[in-house]
C-alpha atoms as a PDB file:
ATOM      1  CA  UNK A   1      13.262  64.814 115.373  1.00  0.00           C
ATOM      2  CA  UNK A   2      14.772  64.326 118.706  1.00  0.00           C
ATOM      3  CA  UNK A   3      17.356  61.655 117.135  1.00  0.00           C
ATOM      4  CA  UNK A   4      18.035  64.164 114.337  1.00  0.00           C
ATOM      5  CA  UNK A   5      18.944  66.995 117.261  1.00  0.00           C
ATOM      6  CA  UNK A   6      20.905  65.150 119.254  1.00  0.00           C
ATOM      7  CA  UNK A   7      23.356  64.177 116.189  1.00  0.00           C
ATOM      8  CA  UNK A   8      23.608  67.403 114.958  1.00  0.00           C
ATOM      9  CA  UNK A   9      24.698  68.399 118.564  1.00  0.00           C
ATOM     10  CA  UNK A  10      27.246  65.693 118.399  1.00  0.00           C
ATOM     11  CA  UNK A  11      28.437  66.955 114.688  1.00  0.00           C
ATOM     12  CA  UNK A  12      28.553  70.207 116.123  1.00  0.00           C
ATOM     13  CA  UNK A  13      30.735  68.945 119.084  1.00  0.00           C
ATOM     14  CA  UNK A  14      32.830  66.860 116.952  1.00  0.00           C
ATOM     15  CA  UNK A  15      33.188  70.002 114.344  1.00  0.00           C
ATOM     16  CA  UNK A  16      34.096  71.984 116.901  1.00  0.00           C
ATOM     17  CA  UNK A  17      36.715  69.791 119.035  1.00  0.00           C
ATOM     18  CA  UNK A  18      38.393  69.420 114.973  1.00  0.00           C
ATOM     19  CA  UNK A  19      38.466  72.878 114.618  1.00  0.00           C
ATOM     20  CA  UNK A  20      40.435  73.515 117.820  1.00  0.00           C
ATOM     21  CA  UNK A  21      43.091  70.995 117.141  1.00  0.00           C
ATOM     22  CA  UNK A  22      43.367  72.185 113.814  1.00  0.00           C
ATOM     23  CA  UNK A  23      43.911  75.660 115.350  1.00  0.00           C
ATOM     24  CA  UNK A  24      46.518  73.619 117.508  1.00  0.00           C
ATOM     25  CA  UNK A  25      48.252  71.846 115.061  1.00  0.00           C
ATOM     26  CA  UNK A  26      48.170  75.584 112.772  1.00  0.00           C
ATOM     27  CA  UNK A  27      50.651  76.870 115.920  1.00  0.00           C
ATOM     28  CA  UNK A  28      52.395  74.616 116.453  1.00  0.00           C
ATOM     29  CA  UNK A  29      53.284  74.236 112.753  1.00  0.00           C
ATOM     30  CA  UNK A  30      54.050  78.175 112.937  1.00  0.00           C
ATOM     31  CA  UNK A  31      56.451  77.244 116.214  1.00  0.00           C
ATOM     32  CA  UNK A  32      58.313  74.413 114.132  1.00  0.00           C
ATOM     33  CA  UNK A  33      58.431  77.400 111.040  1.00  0.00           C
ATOM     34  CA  UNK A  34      59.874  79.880 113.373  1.00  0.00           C
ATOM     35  CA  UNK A  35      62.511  77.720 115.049  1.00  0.00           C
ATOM     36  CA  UNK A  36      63.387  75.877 112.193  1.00  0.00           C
ATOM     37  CA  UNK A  37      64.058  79.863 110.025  1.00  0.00           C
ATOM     38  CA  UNK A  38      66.318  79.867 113.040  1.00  0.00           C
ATOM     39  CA  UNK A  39      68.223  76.915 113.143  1.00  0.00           C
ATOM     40  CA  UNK A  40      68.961  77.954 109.309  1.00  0.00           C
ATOM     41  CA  UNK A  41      70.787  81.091 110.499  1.00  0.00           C
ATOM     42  CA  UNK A  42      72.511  79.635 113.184  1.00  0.00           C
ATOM     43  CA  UNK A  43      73.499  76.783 110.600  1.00  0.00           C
ATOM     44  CA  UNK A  44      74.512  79.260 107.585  1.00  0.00           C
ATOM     45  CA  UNK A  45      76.943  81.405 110.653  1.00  0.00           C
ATOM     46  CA  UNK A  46      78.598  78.390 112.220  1.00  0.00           C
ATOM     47  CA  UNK A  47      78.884  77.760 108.227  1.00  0.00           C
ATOM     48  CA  UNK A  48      81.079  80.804 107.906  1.00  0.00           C
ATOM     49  CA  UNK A  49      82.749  80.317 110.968  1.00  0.00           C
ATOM     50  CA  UNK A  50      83.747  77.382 110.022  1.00  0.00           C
ATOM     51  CA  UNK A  51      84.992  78.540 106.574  1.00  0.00           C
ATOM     52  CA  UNK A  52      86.767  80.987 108.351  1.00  0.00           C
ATOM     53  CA  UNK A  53      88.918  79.494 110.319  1.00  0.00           C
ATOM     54  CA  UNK A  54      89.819  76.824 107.554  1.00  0.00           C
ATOM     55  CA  UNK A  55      90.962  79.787 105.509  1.00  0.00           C
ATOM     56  CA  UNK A  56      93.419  81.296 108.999  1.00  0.00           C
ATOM     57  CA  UNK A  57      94.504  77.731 109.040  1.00  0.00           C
ATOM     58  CA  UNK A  58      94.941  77.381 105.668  1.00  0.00           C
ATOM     59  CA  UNK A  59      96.891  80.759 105.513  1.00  0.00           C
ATOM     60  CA  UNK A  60      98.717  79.979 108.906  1.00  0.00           C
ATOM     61  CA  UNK A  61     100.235  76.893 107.385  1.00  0.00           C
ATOM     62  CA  UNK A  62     101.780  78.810 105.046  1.00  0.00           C
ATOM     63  CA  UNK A  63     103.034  81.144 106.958  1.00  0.00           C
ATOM     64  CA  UNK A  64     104.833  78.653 108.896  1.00  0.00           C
ATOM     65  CA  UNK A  65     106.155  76.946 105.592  1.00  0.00           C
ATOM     66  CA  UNK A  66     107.408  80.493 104.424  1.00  0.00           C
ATOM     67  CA  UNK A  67     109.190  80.995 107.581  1.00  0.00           C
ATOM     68  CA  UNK A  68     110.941  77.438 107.786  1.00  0.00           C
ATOM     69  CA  UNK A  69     111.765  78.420 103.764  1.00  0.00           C
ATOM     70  CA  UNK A  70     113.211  81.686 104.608  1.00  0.00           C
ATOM     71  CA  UNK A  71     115.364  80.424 107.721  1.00  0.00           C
ATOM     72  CA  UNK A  72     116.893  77.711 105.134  1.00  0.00           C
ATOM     73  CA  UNK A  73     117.398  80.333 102.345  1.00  0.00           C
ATOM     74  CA  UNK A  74     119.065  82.755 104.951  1.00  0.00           C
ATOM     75  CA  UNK A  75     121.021  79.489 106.377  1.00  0.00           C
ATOM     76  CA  UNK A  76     121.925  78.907 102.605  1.00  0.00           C
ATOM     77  CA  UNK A  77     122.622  82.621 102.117  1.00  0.00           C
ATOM     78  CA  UNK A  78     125.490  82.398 104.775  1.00  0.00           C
ATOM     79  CA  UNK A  79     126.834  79.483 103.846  1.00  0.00           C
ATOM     80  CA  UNK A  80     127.568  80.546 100.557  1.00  0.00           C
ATOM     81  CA  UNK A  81     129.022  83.600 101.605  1.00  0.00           C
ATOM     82  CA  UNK A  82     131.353  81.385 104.133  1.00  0.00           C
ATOM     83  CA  UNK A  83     132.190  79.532 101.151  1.00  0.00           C
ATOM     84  CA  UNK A  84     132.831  82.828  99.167  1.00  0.00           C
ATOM     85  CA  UNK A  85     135.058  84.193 101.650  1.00  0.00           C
ATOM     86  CA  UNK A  86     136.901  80.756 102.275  1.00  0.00           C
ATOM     87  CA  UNK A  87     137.746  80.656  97.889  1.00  0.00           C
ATOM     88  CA  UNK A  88     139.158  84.430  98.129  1.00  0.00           C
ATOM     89  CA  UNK A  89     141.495  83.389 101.358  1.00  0.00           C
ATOM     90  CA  UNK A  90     142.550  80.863  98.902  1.00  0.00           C
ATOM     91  CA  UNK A  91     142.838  82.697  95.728  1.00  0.00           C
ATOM     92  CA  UNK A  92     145.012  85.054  98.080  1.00  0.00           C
ATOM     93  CA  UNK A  93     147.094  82.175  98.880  1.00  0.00           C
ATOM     94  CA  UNK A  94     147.638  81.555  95.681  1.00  0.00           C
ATOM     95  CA  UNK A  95     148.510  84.719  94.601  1.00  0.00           C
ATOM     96  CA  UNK A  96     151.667  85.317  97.085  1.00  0.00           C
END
């Protein structure tokens, strides 16, 4: 009977040590749930960030490509009208 006691002791102990690491292991598992919900969120807003600025890049690009196109079309604008005025000197030339 002794023999019996003394291993149900050590079942006990044994039960009980597995219970506390399993309480352990429970936390720490919550811990890795919480911070890992986090990381998500930070992950999903450097996510937009990141979309973000693509799109002002994307949209300062062509801003700059519109400007360089409107400087040649008002470069183009005056040289036609140089050209313009140069054929009328002529045509008034031509007319005397």
């Amino acid at each position: 009977m002794a023999e019996t006691s003394v291993l149900l002791s050590g079942i006990e102990y044994k039960v009980g040590k597995l219970i506390l690491e399993y309480e352990a292991l429970r936390n720490r598992c919550q811990e890795l749930q919480t911070e890992n919900d986090q990381l998500k969120i930070t992950l999903k807003e450097q996510e937009e960030t990141i979309n973000r600025i693509r799109k002002q890049e994307s949209n300062n690009t062509i801003i700059q490509s519109l400007g360089s196109e409107k400087e040649t079309i008002e470069k183009s604008q005056k040289r036609i009208q140089q050209l313009i005025a140069e054929i009328d000197q002529c045509l008034e030339l031509l007319n005397r």
